[in-house]
C-alpha atoms as a PDB file:
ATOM      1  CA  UNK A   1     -20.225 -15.772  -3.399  1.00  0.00           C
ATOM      2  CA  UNK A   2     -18.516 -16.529  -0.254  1.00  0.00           C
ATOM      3  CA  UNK A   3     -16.359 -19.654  -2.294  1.00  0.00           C
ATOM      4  CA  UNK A   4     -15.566 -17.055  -4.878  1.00  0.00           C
ATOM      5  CA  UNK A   5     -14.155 -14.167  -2.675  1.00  0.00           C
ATOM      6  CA  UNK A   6     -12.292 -17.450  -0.138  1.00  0.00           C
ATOM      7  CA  UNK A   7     -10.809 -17.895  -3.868  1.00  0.00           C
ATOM      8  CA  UNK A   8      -9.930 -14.381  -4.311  1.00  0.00           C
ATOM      9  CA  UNK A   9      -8.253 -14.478  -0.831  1.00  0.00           C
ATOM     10  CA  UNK A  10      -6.205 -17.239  -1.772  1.00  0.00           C
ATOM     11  CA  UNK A  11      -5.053 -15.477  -5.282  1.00  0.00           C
ATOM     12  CA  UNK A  12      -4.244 -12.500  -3.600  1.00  0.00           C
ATOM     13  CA  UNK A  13      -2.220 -14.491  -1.321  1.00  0.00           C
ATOM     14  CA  UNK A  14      -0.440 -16.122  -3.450  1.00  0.00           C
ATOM     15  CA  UNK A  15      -0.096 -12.975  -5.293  1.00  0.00           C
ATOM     16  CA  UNK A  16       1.971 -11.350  -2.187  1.00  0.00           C
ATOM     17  CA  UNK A  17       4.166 -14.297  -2.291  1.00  0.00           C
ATOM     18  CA  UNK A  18       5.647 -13.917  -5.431  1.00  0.00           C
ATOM     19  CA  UNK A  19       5.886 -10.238  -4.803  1.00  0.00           C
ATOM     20  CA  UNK A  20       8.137 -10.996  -2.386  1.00  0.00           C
ATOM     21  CA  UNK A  21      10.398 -12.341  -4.635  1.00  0.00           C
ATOM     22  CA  UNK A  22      10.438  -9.314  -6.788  1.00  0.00           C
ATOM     23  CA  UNK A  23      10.366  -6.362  -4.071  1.00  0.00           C
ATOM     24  CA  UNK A  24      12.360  -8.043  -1.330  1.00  0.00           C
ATOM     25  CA  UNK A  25       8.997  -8.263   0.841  1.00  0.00           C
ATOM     26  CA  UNK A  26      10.260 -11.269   2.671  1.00  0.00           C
ATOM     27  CA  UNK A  27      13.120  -9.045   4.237  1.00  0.00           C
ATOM     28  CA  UNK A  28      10.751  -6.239   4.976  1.00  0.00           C
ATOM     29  CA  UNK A  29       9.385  -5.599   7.798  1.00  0.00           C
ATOM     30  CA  UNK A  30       5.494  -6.021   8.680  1.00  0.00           C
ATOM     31  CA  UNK A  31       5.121  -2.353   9.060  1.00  0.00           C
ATOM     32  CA  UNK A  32       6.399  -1.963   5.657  1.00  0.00           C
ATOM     33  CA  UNK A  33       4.519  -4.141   3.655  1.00  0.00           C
ATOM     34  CA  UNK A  34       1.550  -3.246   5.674  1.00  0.00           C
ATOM     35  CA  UNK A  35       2.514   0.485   4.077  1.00  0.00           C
ATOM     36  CA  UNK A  36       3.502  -0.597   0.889  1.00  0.00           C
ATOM     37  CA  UNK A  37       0.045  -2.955   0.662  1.00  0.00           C
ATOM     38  CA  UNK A  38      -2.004   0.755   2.057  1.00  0.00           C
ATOM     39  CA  UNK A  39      -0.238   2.742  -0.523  1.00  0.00           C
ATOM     40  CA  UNK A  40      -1.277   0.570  -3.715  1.00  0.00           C
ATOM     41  CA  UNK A  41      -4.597   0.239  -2.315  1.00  0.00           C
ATOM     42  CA  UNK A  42      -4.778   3.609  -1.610  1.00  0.00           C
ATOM     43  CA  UNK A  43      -4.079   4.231  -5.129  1.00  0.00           C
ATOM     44  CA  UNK A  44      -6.351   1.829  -6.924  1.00  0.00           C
ATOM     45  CA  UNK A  45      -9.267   2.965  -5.039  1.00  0.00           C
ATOM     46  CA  UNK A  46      -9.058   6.359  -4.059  1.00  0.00           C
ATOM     47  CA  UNK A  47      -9.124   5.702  -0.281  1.00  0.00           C
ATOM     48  CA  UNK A  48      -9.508   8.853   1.910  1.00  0.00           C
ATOM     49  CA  UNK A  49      -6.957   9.680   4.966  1.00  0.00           C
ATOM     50  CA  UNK A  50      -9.543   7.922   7.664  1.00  0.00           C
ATOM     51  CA  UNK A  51      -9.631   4.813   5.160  1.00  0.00           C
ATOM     52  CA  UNK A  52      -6.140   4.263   4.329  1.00  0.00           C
ATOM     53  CA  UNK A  53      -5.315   4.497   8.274  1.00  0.00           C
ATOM     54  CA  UNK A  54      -7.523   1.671   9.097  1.00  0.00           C
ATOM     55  CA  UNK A  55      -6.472  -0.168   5.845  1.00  0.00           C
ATOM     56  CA  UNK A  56      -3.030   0.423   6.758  1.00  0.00           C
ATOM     57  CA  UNK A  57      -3.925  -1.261  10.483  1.00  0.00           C
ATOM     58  CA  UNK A  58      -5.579  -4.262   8.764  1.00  0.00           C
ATOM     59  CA  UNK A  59      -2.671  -5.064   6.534  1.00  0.00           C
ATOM     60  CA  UNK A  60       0.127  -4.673   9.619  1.00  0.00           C
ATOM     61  CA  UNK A  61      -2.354  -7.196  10.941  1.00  0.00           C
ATOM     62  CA  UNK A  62      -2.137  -9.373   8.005  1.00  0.00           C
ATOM     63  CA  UNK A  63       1.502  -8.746   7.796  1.00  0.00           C
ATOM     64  CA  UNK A  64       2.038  -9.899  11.482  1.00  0.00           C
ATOM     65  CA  UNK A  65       0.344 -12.779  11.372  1.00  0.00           C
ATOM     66  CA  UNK A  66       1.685 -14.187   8.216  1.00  0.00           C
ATOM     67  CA  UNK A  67       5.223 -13.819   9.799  1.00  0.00           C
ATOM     68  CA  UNK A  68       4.206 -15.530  12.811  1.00  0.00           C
ATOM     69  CA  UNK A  69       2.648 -18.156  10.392  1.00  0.00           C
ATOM     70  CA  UNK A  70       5.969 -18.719   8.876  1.00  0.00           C
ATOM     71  CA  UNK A  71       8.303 -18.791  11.706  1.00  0.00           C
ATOM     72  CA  UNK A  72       5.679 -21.474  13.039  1.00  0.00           C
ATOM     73  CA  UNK A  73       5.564 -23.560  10.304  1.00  0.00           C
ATOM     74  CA  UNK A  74       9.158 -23.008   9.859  1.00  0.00           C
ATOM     75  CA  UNK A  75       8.539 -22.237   6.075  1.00  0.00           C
ATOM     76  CA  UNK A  76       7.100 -25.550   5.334  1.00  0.00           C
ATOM     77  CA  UNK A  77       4.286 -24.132   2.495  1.00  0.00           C
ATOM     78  CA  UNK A  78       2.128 -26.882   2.518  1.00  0.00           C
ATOM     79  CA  UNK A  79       1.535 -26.878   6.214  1.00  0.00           C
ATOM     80  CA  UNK A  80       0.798 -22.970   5.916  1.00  0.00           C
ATOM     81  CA  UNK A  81      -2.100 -23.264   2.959  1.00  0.00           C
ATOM     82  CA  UNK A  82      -5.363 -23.141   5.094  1.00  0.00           C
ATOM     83  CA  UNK A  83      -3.802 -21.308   7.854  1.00  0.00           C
ATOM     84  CA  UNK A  84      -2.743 -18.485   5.089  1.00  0.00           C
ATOM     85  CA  UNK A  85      -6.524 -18.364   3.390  1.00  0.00           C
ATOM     86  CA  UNK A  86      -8.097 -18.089   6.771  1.00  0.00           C
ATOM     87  CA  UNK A  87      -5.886 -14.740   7.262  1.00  0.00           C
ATOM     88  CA  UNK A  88      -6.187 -13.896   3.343  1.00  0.00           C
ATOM     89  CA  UNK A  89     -10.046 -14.009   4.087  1.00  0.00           C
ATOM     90  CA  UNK A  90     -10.272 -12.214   7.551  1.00  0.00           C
ATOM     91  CA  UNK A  91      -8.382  -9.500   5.526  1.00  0.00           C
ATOM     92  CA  UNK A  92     -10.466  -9.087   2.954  1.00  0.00           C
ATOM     93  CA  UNK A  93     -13.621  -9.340   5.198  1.00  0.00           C
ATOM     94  CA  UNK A  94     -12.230  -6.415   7.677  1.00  0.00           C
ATOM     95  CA  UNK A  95     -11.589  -4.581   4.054  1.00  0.00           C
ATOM     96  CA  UNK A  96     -14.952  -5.295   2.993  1.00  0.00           C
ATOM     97  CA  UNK A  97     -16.257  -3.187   5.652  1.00  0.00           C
ATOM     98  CA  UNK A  98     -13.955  -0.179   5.217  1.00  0.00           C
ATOM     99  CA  UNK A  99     -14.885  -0.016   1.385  1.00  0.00           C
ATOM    100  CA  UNK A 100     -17.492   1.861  -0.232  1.00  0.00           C
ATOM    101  CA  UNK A 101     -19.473  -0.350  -3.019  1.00  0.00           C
ATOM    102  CA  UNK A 102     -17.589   1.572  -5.612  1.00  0.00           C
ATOM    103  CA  UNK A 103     -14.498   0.782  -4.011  1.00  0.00           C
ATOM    104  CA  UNK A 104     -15.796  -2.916  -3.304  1.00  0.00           C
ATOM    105  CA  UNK A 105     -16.092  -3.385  -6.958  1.00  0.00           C
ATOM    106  CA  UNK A 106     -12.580  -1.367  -7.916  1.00  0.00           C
ATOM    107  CA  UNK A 107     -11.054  -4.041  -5.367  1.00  0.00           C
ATOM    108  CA  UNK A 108     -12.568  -6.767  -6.909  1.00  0.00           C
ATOM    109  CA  UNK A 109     -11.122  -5.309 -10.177  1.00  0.00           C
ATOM    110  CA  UNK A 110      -7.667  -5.075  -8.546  1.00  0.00           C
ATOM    111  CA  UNK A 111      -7.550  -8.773  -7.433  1.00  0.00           C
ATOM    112  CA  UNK A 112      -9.198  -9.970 -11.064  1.00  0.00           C
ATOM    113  CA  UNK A 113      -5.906  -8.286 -12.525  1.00  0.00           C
ATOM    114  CA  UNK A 114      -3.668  -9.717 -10.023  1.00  0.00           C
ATOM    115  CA  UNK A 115      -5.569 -12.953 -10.248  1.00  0.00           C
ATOM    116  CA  UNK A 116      -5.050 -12.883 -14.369  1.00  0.00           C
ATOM    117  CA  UNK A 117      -1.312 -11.754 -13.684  1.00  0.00           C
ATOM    118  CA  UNK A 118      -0.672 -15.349 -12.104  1.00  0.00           C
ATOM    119  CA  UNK A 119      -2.352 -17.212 -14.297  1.00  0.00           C
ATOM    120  CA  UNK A 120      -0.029 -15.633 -16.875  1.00  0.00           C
ATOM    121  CA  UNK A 121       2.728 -16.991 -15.101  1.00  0.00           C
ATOM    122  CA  UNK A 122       4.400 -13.600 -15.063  1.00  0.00           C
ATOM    123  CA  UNK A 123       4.889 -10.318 -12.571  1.00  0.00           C
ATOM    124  CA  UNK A 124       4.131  -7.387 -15.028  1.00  0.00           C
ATOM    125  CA  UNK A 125       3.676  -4.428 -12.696  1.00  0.00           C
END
């Protein structure tokens, strides 16, 4: 279990990287992409006001660290892999406990999709 959700991590991160082709994340700022990750997740699973404020906290997190990741690796990708899962899956964890089990399994849903999306080689939103 713990293999497959590190592999879900990694999806989902890869996942935000080509969205930031497509949306212009990369010349966002944390706090927005920490509010445009809150309101799709938000979305998707229904989160209530308390949830989507600590979501919202986690992903500003996330969003922080990955920019610090990739001014220190001075966007060399290969040096940023492990370093990238290890925040993918201390997001997902700190999710994890914010989530009902309904929502768990919605989330899971989300990242399948997202997860299929890649494969498919293509960003149909």
């Amino acid at each position: 279990m713990k293999k497959i959700m590190l592999m879900v991590a990694l999806i989902l991160g890869f996942a935000n990287l080509s969205q930031a082709q497509s949306y212009s994340q990369a010349n966002m700022t944390p706090e927005d992409r920490a509010n445009m990750q809150t309101s799709r997740l938000t979305k998707a699973l229904s989160l209530t006001d308390d949830q989507s404020k600590k979501v919202k906290a986690i992903f500003l997190s996330q969003a922080k660290s990955m920019d610090s990741l990739r001014s220190n690796s001075n966007g060399d990708f290969s040096t940023m892999g492990a370093a990238r899962k290890t925040i993918m899956d201390n997001t997902d964890a700190k999710l994890n406990t914010i989530l009902t089990d309904d929502q768990k399994k919605a989330y899971e849903q989300v990242k399948a999709e997202r997860r299929a999306r890649m494969q498919g080689g293509g960003n149909q939103n």
